[in-house]
N, C-alpha and C. Protein backbone atom coordinates (compact mmCIF):
# COMPACT_ATOMS: atom_id res chain seq x y z
N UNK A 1 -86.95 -2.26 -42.90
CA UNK A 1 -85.50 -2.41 -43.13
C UNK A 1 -84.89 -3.19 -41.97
N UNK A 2 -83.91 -4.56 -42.26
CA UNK A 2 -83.54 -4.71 -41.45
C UNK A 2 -82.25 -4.63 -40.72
N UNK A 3 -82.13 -4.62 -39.30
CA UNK A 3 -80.96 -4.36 -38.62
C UNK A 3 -79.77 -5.10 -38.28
N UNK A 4 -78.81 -5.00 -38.41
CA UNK A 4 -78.05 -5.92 -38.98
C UNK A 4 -76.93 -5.68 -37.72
N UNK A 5 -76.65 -6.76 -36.81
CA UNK A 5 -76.07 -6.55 -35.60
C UNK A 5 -74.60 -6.67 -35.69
N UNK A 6 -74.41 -5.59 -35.08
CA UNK A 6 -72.99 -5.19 -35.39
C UNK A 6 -72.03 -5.95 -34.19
N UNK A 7 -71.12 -6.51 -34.81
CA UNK A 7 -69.95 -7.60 -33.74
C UNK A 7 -68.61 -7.11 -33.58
N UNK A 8 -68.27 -6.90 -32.25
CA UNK A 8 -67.19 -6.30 -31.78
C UNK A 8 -66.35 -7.16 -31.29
N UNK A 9 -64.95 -7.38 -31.69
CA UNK A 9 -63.92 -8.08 -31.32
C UNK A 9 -63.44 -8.10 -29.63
N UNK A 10 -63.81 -9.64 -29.48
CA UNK A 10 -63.28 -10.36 -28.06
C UNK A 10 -62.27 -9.66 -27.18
N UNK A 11 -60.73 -9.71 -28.05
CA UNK A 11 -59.79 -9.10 -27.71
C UNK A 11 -59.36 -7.72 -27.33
N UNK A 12 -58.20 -7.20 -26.94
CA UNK A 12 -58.17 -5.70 -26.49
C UNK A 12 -57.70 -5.22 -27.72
N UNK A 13 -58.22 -4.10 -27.65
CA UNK A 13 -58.49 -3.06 -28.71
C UNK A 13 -56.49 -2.04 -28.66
N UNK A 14 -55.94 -1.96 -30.02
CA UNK A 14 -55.40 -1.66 -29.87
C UNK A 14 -54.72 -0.43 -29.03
N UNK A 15 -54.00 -0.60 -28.19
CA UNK A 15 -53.30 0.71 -27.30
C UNK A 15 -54.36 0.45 -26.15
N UNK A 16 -54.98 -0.66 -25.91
CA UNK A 16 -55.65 -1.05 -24.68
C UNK A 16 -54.82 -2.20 -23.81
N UNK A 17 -54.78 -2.23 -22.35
CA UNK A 17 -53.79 -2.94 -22.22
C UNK A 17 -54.52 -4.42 -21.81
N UNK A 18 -53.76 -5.13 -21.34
CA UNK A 18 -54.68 -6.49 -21.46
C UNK A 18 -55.42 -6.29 -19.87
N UNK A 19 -56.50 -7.25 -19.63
CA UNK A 19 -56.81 -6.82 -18.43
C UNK A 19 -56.54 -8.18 -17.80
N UNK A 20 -55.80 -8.19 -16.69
CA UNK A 20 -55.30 -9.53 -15.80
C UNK A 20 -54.30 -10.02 -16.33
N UNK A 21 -53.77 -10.69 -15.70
CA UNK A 21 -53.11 -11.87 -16.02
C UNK A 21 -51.65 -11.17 -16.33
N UNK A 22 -50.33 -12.19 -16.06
CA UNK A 22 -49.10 -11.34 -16.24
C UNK A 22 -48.97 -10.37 -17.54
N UNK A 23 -48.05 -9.25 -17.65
CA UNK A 23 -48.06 -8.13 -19.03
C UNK A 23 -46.40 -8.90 -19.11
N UNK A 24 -46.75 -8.41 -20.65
CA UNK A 24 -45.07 -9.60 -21.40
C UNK A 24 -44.04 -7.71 -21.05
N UNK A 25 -42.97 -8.09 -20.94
CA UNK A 25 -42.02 -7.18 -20.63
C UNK A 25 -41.07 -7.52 -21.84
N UNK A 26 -40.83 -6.19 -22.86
CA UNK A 26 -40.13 -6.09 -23.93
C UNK A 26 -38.76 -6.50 -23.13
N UNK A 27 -37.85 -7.48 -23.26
CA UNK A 27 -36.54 -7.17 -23.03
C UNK A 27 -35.33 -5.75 -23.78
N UNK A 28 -34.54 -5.10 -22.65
CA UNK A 28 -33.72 -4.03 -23.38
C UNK A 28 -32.78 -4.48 -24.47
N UNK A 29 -32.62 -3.33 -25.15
CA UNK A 29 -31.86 -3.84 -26.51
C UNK A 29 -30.15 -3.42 -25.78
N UNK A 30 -29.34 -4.30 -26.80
CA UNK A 30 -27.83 -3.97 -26.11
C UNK A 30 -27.16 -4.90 -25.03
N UNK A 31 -28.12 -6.61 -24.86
CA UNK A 31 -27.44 -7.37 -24.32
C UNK A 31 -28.18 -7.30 -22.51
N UNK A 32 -28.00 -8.60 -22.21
CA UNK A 32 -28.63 -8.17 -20.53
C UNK A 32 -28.03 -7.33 -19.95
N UNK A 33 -28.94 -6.84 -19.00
CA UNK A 33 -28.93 -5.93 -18.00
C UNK A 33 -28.68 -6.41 -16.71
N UNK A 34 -27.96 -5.54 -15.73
CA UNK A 34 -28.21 -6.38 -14.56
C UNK A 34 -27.83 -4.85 -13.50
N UNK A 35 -28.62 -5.37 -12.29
CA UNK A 35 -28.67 -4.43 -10.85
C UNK A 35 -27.24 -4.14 -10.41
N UNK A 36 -26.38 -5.22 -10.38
CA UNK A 36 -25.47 -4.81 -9.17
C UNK A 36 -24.14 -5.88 -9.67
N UNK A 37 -23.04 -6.03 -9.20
CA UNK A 37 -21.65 -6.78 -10.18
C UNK A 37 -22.34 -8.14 -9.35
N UNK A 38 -21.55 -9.51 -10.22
CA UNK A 38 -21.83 -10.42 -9.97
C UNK A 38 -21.38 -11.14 -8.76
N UNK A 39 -21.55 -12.05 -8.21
CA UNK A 39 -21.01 -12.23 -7.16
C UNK A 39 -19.79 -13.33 -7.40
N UNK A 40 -18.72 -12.56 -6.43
CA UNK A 40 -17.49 -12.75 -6.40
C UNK A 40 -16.36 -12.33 -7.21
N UNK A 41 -17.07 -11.35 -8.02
CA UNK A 41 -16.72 -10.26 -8.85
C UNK A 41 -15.62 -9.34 -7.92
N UNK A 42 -14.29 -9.09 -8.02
CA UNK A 42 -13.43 -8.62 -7.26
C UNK A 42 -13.95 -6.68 -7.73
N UNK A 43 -13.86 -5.92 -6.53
CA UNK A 43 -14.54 -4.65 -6.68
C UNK A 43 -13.19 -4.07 -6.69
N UNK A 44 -14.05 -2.64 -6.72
CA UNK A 44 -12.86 -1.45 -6.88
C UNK A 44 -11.94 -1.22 -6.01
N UNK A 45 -10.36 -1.44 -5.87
CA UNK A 45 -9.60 -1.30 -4.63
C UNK A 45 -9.00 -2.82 -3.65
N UNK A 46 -9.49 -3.76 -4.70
CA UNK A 46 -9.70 -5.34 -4.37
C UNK A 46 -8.62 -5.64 -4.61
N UNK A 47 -7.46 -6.34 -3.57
CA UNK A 47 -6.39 -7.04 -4.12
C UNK A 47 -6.59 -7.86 -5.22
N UNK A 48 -7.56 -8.31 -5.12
CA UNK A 48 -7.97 -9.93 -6.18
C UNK A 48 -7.57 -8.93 -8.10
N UNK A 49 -7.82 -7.45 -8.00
CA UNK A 49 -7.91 -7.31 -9.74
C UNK A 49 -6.40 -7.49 -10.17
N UNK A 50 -5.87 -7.89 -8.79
CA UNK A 50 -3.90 -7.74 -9.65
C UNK A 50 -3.14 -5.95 -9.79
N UNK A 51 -3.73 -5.43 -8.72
CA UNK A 51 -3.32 -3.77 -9.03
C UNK A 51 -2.31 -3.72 -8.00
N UNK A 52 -1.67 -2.50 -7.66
CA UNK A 52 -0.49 -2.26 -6.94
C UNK A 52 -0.50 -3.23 -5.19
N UNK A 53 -1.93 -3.42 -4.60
CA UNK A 53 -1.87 -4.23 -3.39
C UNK A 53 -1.50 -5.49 -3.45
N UNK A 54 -0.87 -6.18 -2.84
CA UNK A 54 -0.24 -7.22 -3.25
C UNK A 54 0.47 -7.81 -4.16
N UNK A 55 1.16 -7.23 -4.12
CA UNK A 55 2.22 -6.72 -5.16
C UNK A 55 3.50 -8.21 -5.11
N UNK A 56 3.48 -9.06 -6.16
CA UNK A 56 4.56 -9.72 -5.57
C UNK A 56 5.99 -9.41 -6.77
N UNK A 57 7.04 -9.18 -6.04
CA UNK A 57 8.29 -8.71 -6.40
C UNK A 57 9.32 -9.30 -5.61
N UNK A 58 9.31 -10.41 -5.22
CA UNK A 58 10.30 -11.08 -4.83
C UNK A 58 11.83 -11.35 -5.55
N UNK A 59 13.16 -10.79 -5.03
CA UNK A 59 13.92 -11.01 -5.54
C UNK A 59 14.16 -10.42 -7.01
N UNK A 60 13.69 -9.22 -6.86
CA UNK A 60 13.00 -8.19 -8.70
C UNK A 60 14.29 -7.21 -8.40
N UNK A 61 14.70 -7.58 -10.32
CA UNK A 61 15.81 -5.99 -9.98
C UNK A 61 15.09 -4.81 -9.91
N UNK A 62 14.71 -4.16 -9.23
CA UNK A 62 14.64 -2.44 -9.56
C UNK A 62 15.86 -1.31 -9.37
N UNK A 63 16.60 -1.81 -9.47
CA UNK A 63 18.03 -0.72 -9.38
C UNK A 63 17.58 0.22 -9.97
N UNK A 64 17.71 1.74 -9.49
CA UNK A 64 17.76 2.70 -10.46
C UNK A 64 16.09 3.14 -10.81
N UNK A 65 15.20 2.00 -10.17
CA UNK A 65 13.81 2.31 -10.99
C UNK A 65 13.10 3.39 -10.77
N UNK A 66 12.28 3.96 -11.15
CA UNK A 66 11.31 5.33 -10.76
C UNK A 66 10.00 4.81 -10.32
N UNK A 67 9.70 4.93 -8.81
CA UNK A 67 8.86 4.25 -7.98
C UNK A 67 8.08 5.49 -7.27
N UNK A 68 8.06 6.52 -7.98
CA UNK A 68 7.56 7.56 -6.73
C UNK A 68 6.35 7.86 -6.77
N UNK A 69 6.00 7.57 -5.53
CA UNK A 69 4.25 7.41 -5.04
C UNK A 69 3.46 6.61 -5.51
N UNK A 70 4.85 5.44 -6.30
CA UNK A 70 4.11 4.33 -6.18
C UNK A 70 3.17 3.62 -4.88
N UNK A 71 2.41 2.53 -5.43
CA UNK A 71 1.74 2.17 -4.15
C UNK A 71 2.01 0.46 -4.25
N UNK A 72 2.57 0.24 -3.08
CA UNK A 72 3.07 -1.00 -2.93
C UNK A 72 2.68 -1.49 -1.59
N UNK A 73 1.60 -1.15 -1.31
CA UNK A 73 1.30 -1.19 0.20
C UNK A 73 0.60 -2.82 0.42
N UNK A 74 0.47 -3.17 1.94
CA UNK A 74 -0.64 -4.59 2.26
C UNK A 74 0.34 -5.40 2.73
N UNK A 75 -0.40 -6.02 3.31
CA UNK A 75 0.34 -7.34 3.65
C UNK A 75 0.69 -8.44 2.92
N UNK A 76 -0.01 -8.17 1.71
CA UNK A 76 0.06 -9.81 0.27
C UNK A 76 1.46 -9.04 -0.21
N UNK A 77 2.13 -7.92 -0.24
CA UNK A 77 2.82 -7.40 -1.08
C UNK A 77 4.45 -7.86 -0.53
N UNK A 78 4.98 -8.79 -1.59
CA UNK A 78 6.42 -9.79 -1.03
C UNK A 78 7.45 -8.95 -1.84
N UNK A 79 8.19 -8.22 -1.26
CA UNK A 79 9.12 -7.70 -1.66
C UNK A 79 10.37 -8.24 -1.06
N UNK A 80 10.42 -9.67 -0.66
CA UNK A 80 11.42 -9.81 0.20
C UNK A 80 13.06 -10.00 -1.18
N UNK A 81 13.69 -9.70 -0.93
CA UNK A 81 15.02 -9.75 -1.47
C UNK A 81 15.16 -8.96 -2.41
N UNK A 82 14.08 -8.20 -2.87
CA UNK A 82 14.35 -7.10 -4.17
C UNK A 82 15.28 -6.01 -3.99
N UNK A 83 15.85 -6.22 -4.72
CA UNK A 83 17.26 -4.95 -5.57
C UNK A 83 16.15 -3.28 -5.78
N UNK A 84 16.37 -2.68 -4.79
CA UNK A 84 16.33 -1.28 -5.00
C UNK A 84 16.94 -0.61 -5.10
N UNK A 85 18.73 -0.88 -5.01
CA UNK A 85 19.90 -0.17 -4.57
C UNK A 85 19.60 1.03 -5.92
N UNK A 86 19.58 2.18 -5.25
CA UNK A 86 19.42 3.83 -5.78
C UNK A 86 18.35 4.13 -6.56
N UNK A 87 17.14 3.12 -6.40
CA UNK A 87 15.96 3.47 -6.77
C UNK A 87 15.94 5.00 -5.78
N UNK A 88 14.75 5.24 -6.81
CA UNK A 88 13.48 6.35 -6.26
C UNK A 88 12.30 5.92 -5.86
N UNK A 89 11.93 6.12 -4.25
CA UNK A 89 10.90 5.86 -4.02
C UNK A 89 9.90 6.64 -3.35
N UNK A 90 10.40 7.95 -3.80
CA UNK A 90 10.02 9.39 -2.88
C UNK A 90 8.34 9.33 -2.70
N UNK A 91 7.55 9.29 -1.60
CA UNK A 91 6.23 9.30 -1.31
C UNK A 91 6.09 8.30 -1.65
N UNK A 92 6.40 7.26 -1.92
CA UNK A 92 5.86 5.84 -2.23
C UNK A 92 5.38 5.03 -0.99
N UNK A 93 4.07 4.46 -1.14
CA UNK A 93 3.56 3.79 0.13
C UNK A 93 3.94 2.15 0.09
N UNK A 94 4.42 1.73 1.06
CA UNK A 94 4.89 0.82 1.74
C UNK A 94 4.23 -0.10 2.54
N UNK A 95 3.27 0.54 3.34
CA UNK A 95 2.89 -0.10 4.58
C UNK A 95 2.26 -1.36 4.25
N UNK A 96 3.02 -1.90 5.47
CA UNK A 96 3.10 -3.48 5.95
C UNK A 96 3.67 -4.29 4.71
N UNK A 97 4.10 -3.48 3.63
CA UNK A 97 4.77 -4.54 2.62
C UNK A 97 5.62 -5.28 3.57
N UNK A 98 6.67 -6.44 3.02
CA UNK A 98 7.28 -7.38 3.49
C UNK A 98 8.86 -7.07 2.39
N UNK A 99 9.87 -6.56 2.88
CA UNK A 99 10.82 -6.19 2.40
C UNK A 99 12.06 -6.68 3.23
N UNK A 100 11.84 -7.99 3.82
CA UNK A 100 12.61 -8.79 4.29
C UNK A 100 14.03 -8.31 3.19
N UNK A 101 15.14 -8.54 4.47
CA UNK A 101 16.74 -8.66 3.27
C UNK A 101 16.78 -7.96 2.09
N UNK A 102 15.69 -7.02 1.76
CA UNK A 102 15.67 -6.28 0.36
C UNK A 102 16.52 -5.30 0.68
N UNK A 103 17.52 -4.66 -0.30
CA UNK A 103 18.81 -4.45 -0.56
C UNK A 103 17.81 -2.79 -1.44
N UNK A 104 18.48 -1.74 -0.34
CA UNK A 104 17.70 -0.52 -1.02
C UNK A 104 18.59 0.61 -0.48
N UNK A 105 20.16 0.11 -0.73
CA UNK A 105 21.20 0.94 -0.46
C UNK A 105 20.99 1.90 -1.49
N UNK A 106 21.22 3.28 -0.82
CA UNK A 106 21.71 4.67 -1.69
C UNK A 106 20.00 4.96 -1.88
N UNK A 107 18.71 4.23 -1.81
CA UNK A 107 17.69 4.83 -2.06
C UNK A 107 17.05 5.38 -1.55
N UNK A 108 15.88 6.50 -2.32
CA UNK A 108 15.53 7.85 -2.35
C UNK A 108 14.03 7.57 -1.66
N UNK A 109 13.97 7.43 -0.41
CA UNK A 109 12.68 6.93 -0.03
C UNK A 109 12.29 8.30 1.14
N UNK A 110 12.51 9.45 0.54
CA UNK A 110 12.42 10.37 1.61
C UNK A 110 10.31 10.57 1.41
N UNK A 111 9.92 10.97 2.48
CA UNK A 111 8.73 11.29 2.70
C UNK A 111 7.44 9.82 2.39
N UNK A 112 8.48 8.46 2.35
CA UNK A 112 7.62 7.24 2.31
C UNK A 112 7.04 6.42 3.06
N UNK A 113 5.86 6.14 3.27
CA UNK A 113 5.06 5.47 4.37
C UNK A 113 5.55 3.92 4.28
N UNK A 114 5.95 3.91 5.45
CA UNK A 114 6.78 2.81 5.57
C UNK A 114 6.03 2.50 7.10
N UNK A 115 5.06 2.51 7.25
CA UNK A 115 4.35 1.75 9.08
C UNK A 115 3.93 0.75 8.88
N UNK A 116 4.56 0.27 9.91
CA UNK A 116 4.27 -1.30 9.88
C UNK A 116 4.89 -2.50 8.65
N UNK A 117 5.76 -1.96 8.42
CA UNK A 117 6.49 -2.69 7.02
C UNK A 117 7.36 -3.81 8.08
N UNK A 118 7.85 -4.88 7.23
CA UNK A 118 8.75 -5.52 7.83
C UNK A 118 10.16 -4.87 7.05
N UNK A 119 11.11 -4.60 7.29
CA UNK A 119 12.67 -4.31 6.55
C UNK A 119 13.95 -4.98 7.38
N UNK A 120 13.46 -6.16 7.91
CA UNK A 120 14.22 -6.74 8.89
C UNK A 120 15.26 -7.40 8.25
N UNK A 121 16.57 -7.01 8.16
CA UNK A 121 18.09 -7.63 7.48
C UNK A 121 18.22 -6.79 6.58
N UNK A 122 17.62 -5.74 6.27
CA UNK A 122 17.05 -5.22 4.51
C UNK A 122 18.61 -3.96 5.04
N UNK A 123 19.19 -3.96 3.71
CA UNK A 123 20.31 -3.12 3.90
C UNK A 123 19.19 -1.40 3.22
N UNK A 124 19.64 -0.42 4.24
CA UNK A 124 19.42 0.77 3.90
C UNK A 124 20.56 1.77 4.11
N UNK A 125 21.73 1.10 3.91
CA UNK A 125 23.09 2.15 4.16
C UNK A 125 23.09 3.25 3.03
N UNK A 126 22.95 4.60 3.60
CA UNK A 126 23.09 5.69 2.87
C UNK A 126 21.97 6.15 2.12
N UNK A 127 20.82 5.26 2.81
CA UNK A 127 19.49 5.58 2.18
C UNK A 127 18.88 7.09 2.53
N UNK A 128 18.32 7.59 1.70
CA UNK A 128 17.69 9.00 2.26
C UNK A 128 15.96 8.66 2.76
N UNK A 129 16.01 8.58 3.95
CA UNK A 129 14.81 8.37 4.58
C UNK A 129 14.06 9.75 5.44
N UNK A 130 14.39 11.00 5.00
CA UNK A 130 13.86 12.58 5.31
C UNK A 130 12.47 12.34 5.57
N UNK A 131 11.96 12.44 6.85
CA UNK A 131 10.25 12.39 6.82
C UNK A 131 9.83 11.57 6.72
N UNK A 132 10.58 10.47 6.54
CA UNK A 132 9.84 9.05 5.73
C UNK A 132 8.41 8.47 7.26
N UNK A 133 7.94 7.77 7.00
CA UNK A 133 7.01 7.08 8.25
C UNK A 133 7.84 5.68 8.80
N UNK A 134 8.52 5.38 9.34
CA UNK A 134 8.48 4.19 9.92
C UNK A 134 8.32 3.63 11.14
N UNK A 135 6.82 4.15 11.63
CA UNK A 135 6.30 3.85 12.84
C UNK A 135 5.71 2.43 12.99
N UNK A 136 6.14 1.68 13.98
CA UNK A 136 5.89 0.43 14.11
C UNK A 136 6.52 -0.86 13.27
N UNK A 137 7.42 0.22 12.35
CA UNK A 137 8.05 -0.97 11.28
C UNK A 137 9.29 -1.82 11.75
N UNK A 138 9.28 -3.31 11.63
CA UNK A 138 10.42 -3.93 11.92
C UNK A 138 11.54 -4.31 11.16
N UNK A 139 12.44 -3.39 11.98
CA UNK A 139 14.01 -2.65 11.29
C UNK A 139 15.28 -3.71 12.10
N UNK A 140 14.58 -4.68 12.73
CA UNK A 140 15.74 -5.64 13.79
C UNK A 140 16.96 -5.97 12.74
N UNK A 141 17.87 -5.57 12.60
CA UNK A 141 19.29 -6.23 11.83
C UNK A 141 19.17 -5.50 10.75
N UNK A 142 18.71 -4.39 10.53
CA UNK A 142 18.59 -3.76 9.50
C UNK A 142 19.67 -2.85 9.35
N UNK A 143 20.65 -2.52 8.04
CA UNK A 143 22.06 -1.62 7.77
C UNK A 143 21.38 -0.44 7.94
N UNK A 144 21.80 0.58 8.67
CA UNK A 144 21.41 1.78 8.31
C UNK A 144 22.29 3.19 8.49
N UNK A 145 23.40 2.05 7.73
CA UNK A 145 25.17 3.22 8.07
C UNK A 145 24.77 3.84 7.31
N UNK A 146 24.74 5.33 7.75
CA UNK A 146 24.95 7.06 7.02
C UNK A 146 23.34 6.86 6.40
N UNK A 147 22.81 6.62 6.80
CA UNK A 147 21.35 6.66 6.18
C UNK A 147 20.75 8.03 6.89
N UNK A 148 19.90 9.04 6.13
CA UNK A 148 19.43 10.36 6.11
C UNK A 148 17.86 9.88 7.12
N UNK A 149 17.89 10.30 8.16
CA UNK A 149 16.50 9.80 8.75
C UNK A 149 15.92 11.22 9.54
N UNK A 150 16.50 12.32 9.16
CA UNK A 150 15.89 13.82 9.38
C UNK A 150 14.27 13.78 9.38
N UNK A 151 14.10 14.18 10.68
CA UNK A 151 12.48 14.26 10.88
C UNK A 151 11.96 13.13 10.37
N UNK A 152 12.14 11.74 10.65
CA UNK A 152 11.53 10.99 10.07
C UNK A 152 10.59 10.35 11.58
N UNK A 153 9.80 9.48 11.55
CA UNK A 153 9.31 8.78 12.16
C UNK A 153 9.25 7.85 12.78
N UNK A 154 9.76 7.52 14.01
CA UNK A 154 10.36 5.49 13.82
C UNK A 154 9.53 5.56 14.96
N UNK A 155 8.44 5.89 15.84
CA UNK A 155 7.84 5.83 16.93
C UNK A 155 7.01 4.20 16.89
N UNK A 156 7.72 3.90 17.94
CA UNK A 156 7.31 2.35 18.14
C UNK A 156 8.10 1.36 17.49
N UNK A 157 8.94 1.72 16.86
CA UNK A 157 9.42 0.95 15.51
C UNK A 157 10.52 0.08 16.22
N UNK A 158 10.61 -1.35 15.72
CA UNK A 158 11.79 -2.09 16.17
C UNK A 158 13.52 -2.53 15.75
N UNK A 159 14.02 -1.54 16.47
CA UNK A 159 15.41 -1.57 15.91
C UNK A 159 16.44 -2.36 16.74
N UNK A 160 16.17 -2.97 17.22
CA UNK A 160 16.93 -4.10 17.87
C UNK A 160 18.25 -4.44 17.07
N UNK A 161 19.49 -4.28 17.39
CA UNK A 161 20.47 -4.95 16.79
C UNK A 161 20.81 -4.41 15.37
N UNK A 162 20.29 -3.17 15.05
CA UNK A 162 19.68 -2.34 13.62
C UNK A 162 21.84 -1.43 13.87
N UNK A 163 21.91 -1.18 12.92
CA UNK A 163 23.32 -0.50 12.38
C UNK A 163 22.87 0.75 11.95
N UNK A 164 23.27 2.23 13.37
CA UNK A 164 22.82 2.63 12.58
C UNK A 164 24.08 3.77 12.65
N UNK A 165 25.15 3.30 12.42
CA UNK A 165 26.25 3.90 12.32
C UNK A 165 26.53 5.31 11.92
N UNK A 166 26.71 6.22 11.99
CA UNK A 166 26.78 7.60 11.29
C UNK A 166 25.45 7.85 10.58
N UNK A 167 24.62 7.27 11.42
CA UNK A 167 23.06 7.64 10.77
C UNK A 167 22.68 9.34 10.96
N UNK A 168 22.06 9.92 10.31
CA UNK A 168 21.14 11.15 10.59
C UNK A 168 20.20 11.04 11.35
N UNK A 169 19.82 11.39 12.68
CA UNK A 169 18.92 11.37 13.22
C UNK A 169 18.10 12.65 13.80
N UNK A 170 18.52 13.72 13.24
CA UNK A 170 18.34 15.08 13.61
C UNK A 170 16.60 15.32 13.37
N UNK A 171 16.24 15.66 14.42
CA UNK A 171 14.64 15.56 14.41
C UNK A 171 13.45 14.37 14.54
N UNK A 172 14.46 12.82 14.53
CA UNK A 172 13.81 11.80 14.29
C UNK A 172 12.96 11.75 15.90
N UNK A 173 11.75 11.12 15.38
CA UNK A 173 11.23 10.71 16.69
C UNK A 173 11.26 9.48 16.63
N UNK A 174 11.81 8.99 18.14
CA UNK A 174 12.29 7.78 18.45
C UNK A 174 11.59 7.44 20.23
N UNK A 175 10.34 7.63 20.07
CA UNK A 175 9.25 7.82 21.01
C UNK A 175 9.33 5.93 21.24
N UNK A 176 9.04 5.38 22.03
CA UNK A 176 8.72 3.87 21.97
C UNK A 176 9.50 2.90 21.46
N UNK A 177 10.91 3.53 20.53
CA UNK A 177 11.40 2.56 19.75
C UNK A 177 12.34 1.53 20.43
N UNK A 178 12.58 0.56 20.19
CA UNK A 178 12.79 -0.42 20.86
C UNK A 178 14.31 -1.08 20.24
N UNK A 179 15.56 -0.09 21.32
CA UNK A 179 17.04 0.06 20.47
C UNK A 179 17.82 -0.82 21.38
N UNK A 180 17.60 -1.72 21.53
CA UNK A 180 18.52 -2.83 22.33
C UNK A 180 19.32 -3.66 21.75
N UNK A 181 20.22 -3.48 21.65
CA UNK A 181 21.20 -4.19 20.67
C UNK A 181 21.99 -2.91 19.70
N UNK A 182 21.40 -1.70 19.63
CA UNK A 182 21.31 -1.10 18.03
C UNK A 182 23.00 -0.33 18.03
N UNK A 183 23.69 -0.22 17.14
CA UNK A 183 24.96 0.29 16.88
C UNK A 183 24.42 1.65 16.63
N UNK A 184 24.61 2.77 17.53
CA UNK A 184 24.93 4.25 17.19
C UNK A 184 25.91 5.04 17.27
N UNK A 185 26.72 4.21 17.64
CA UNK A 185 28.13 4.67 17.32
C UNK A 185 28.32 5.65 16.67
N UNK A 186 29.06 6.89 16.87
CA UNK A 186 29.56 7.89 15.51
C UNK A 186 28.52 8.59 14.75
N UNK A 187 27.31 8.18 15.30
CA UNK A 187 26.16 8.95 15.19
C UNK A 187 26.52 10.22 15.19
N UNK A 188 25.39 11.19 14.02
CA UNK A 188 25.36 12.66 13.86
C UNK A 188 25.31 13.46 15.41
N UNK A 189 25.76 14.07 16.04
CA UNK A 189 26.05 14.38 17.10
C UNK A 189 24.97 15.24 17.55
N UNK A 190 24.42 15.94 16.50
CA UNK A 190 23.02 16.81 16.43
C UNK A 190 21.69 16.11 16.87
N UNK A 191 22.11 14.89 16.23
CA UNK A 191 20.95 14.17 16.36
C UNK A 191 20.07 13.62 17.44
N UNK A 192 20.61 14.09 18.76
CA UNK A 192 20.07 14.09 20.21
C UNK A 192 19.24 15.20 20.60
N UNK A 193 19.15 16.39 19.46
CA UNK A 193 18.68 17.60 19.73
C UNK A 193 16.97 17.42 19.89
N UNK A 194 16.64 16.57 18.61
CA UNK A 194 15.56 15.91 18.81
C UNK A 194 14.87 14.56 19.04
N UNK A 195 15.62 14.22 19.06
CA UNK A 195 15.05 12.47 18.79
C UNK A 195 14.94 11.91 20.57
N UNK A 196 13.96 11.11 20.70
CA UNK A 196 13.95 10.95 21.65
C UNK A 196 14.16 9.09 21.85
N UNK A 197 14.80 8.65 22.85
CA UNK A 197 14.91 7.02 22.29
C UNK A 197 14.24 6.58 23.76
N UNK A 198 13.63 5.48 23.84
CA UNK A 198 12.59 4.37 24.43
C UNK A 198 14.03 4.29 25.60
N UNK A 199 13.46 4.34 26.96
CA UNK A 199 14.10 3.47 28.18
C UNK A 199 14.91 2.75 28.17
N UNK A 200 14.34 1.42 27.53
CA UNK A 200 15.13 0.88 27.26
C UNK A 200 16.17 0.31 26.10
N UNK A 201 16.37 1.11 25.41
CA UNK A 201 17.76 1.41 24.66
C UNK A 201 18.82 0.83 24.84
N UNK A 202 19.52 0.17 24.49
CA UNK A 202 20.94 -0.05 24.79
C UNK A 202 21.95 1.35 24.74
C-alpha cells in the first residue's frame, strides 16, 4: 500500500501569529485617537478660549447689572470707561483688570478683589467697598466721596490726589498707601480708630 505524503501549508496557521517582520495594528473604531491636545490648542484656564480672563468691556453699559463673583480678573481685561453706576459686584474678582475712568458710582463691590487693578479717574462716589481688597491698586484721581471702605484693604495702594471726601474708613488698612495729594476732608471721624496712613501722606 502506498503512502501518500501529506502537505502542510507554508503560512501561519490560524490564531498563530506571524513570526517576524512588522504585526498590522487594527486601527480603533470611533475616529482617530490621540495622546495628548494638539499643539497650540488653548488649555483649561487659557485666556486664548474667550472665558471671563481678558475680558474686553470697554465703554459697556452695565448699570444695574448682576456681576457677583463674577470673574473679570488679568491684565488683557479692558474695562476702561464702563458704566457700572449701581451694579452688583459683591465678591467679584478684579485683579489687575484695567478700569481706567470707569464710572461705578453707588456700586456694590463689597468683599471684591480688587489688587493691583488700575481705577485711576474711575468715579466710586458712594460706592460700597466693605472688605473689598485694594492692595496695590492704582486709585490716583479716583472719586471716592461717601464711599463705604469699612475694613477694606488699600495696603500699598496709590491714592494720590484720590477724593475721598466723607469716605468710610473705619477699620481700613492704609499700611504703605501712598496719600499725597488725597482730599480727606470731612472724613468719618471714626475712621482713625483703625486705619493707619503711609508717612508720607499729605
Amino acid at each position: 500500500m502506498a503512502w501518500r505524503e501529506r502537505r502542510y501549508p507554508s503560512g501561519p496557521q490560524r490564531g498563530e501569529p506571524q513570526r517576524g517582520g512588522p504585526q498590522r495594528v487594527e486601527p480603533q473604531r470611533g475616529g482617530p485617537q490621540r495622546d495628548g491636545p494638539l499643539e497650540n490648542e488653548p488649555q483649561r484656564g487659557d485666556p486664548q478660549r474667550g472665558g471671563p480672563q481678558g475680558a474686553l468691556l470697554k465703554e459697556a453699559d452695565l448699570r444695574q447689572a448682576h456681576l457677583n463673583k463674577a470673574n473679570l480678573s488679568g491684565w488683557r481685561s479692558n474695562l476702561r470707561m464702563a458704566d457700572f453706576t449701581r451694579a452688583s459686584l459683591s465678591e467679584a474678582d478684579l485683579t489687575m483688570a484695567n478700569l481706567t475712568g470707569a464710572n461705578l458710582r453707588k456700586a456694590n463691590l463689597s468683599k471684591a478683589k480688587c489688587s493691583q487693578a488700575i481705577l485711576s479717574e474711575a468715579n466710586l462716589a458712594g460706592a460700597k467697598l466693605q472688605r473689598a481688597s485694594l492692595s496695590e491698586a492704582n486709585l490716583g484721581g479716583t472719586k471716592l466721596e461717601g464711599a463705604d471702605l469699612t475694613g477694606a484693604s488699600l495696603r500699598k495702594a496709590h491714592l494720590n490726589k484720590a477724593n475721598l471726601w466723607k469716605a468710610e474708613l473705619w477699620k481700613a488698612d492704609l499700611r504703605g498707601a501712598d496719600l499725597r495729594g488725597a482730599i480727606l476732608s470731612e472724613a468719618v471721624p471714626k475712621a482713625t480708630g483703625g486705619a493707619v496712613a503711609s508717612r508720607s501722606a499729605a
